[in-house]
Protein backbone atom coordinates (compact mmCIF):
# COMPACT_ATOMS: atom_id res chain seq x y z
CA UNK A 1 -49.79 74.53 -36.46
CA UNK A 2 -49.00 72.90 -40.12
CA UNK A 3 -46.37 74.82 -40.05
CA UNK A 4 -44.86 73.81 -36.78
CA UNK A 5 -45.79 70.03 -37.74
CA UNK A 6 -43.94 70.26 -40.61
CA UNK A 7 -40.76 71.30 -38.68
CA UNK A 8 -40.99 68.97 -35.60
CA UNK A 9 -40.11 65.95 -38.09
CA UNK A 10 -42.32 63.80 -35.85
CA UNK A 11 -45.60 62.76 -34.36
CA UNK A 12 -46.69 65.82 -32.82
CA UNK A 13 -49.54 65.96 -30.04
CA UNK A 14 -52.56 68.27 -29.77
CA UNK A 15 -50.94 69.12 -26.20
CA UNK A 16 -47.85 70.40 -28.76
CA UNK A 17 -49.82 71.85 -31.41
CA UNK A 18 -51.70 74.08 -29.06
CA UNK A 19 -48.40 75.64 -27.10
CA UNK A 20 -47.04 76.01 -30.43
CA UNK A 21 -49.50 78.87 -31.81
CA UNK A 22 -50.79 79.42 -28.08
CA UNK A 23 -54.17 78.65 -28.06
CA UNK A 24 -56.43 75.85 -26.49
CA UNK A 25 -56.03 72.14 -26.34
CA UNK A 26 -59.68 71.83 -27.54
CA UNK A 27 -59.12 74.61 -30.29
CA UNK A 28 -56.01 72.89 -31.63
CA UNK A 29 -57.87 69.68 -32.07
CA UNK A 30 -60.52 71.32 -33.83
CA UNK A 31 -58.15 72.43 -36.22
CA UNK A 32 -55.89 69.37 -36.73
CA UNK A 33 -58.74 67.44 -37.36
CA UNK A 34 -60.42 69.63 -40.30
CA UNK A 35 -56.38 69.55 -41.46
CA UNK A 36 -56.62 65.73 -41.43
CA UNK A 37 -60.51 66.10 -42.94
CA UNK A 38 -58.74 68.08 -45.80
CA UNK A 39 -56.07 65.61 -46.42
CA UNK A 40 -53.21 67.70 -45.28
CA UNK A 41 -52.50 65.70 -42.09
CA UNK A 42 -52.71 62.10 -41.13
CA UNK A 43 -53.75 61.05 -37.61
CA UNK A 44 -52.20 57.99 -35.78
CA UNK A 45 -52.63 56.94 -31.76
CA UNK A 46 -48.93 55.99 -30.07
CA UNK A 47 -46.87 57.34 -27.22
CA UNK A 48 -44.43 60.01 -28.25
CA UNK A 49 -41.66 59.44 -26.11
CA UNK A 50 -41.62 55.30 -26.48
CA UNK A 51 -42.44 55.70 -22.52
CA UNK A 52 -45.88 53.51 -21.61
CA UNK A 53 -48.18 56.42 -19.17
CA UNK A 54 -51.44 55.21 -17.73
CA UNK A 55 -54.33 56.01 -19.65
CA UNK A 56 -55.14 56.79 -23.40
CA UNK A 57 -52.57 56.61 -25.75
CA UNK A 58 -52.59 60.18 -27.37
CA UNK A 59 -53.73 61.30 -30.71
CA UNK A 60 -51.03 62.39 -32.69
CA UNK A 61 -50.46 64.23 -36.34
CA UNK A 62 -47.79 64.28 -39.23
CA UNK A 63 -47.88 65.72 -42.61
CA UNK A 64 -48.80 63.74 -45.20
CA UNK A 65 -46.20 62.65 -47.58
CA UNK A 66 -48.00 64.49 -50.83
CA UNK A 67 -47.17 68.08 -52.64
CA UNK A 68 -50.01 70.41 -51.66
CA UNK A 69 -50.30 73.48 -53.76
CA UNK A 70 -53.33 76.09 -54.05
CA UNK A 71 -53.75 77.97 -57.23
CA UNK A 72 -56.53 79.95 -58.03
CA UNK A 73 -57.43 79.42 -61.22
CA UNK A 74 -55.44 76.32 -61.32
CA UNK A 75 -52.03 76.46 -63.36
CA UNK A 76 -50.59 73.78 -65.07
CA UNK A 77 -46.35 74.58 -64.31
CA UNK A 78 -46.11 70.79 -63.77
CA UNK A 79 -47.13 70.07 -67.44
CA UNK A 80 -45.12 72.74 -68.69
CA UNK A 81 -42.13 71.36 -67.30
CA UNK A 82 -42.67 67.70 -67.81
CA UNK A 83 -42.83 68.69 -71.65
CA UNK A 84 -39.65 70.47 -71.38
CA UNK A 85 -38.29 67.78 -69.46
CA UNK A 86 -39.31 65.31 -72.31
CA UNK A 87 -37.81 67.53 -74.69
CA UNK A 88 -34.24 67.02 -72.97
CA UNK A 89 -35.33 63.44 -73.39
CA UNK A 90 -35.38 62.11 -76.87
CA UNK A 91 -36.25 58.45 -77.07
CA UNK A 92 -35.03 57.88 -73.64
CA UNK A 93 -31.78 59.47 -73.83
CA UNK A 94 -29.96 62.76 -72.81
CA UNK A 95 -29.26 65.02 -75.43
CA UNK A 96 -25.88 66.33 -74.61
CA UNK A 97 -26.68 70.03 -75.96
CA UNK A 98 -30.39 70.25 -74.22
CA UNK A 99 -28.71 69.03 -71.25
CA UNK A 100 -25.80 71.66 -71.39
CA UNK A 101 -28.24 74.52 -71.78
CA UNK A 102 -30.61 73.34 -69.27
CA UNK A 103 -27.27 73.27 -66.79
CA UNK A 104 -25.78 76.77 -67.84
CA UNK A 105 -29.68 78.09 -67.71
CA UNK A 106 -29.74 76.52 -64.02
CA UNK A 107 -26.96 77.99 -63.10
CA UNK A 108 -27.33 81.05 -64.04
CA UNK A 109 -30.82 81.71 -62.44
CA UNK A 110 -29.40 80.74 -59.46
CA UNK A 111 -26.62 82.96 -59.63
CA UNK A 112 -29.31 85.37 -60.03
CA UNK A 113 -31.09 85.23 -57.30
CA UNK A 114 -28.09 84.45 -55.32
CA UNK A 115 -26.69 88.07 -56.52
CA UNK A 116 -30.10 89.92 -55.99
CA UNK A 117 -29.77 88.33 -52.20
CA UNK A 118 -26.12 90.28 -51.74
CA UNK A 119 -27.39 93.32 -53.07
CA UNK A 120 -30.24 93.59 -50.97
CA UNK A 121 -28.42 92.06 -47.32
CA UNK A 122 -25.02 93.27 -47.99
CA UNK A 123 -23.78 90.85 -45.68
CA UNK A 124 -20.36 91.50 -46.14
CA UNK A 125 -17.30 88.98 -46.08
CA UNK A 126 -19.18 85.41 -45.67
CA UNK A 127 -17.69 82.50 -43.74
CA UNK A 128 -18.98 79.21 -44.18
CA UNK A 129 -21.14 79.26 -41.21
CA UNK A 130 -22.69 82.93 -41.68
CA UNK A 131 -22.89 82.48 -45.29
CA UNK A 132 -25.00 79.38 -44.43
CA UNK A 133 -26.67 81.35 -41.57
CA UNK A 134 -28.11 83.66 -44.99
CA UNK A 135 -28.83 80.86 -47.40
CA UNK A 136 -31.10 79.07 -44.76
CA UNK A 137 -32.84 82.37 -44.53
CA UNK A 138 -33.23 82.66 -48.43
CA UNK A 139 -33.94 79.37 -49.52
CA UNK A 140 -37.07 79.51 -46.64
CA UNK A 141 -37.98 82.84 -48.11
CA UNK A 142 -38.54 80.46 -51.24
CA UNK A 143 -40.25 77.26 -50.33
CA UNK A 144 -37.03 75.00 -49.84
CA UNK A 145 -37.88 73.69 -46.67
CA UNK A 146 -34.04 73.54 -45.65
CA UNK A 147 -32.28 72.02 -42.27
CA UNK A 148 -29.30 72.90 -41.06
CA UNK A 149 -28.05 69.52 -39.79
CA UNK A 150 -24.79 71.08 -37.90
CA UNK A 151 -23.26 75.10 -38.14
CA UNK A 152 -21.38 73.97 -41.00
CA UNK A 153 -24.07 71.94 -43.29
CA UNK A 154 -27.39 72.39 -44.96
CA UNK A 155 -29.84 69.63 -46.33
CA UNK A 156 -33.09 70.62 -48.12
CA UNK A 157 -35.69 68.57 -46.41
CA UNK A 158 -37.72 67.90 -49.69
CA UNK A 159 -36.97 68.36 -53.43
CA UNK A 160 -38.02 71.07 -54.85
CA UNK A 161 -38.48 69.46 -58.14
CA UNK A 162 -40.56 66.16 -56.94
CA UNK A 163 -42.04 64.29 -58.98
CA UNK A 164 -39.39 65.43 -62.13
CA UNK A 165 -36.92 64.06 -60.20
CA UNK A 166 -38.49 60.17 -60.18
CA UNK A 167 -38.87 60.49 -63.79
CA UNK A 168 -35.41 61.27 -64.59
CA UNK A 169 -32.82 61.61 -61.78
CA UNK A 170 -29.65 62.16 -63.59
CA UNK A 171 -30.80 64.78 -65.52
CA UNK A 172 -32.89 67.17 -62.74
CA UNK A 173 -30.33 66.19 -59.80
CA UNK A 174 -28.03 67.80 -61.71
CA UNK A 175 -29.94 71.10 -62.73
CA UNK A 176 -30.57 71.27 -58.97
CA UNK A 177 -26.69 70.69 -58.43
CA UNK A 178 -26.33 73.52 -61.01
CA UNK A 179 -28.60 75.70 -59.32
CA UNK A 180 -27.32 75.88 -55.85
CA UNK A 181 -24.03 75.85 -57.20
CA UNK A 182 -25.12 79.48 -59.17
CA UNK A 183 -26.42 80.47 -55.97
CA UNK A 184 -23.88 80.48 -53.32
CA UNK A 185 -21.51 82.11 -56.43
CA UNK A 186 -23.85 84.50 -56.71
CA UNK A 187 -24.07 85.11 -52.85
CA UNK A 188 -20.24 85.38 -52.78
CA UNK A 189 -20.57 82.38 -50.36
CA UNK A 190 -17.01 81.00 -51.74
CA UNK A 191 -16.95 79.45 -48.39
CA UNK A 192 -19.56 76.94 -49.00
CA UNK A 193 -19.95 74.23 -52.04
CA UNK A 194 -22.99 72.06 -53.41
CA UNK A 195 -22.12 68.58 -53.11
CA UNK A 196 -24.66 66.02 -54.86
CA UNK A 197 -25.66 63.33 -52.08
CA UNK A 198 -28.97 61.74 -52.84
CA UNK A 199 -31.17 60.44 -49.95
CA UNK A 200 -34.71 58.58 -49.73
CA UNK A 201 -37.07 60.95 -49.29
CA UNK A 202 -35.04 64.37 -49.09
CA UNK A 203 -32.84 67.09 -52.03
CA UNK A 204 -30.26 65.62 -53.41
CA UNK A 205 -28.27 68.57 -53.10
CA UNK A 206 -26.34 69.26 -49.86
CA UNK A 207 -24.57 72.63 -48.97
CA UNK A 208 -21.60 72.26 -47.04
CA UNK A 209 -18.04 74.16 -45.70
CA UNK A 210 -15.39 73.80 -48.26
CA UNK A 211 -13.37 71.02 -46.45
């Protein structure tokens, strides 16, 4: 149900929620509300379809805008890379070098895993919309959460490397830039670029057809 929350991209109803994983109406609340108990869901009452019906407004859910992560025993990547991160950062600056290696590094492990993808699908000559048919399936494979807005372009609904980004934009924009860019060169997708396009709230990365 999360999961299908997540997707819908709006206020979903328990009504929803239920047909979604096909179980009661009184089961799915259940569940939504222990997911709202936990903090993983917020609640709200409003019609869905801006359309007044008679009787009680519904109850519905959306995810809460927060990174939720279980670990067991907890890890500390986020500190790990914030340190890193500071170390690219002397007194407030770029240094050109530490940027240039965290860009070719970037790259490269994207390339990477881009390559490892090919091996393993072999899916052949890739046009732009087939070879973003297979990144959509990779980049879900890996957490990336990504929408494809038309047959020829792909956003990444969040950014993969929130809260880094907020500290230092410039500098983490462009190792995701880097990244994808390794990627679909890795995938053979020579159809497709990475274009940098920055929006509230989503990646700042954006794969599209080659114009």
């Amino acid at each position: 149900m999360y999961t299908f929350i997540r997707d819908a991209r709006r206020p979903v109803t328990r009504d929803e929620a239920a047909a979604a994983v096909g179980i009661s109406r009184k089961l799915a609340a259940f569940h939504l509300d222990k997911l709202v108990d936990a903090g993983v869901l917020r609640a709200d009452y409003q019609q869905v379809s801006g359309v007044r019906k008679a009787g009680r407004t519904p109850k519905v859910y959306q995810p809460v805008d927060a990174d939720i992560r279980v670990s067991l025993p907890p890890r500390q990547h986020e500190l790990l890379a914030d340190i890193l991160l500071d170390a690219l950062l002397p007194d407030g600056h770029h240094d050109h070098d530490g940027k240039q290696a965290a860009l070719r590094a970037a790259r490269e492990r994207g390339h990477a895993i881009g390559a490892t993808e090919r091996r393993q699908a072999r899916p052949g000559r890739l046009g732009a919309e087939r070879a973003l048919t297979v990144a959509t399936t990779m980049l879900h494979r890996h957490g990336f959460e990504p929408d494809r807005i038309s047959p020829t372009c792909l956003r990444l609904r969040t950014c993969p490397f929130h809260p880094l980004a907020a500290k230092a934009p410039e500098m983490v924009c462009g190792v995701n830039h880097a990244f994808f860019a390794g990627l679909l060169d890795g995938l053979g997708a020579t159809s497709v670029q990475a274009v940098l396009d920055p929006r509230a709230g989503e990646c700042c990365v954006e794969l599209r057809a080659h114009p």
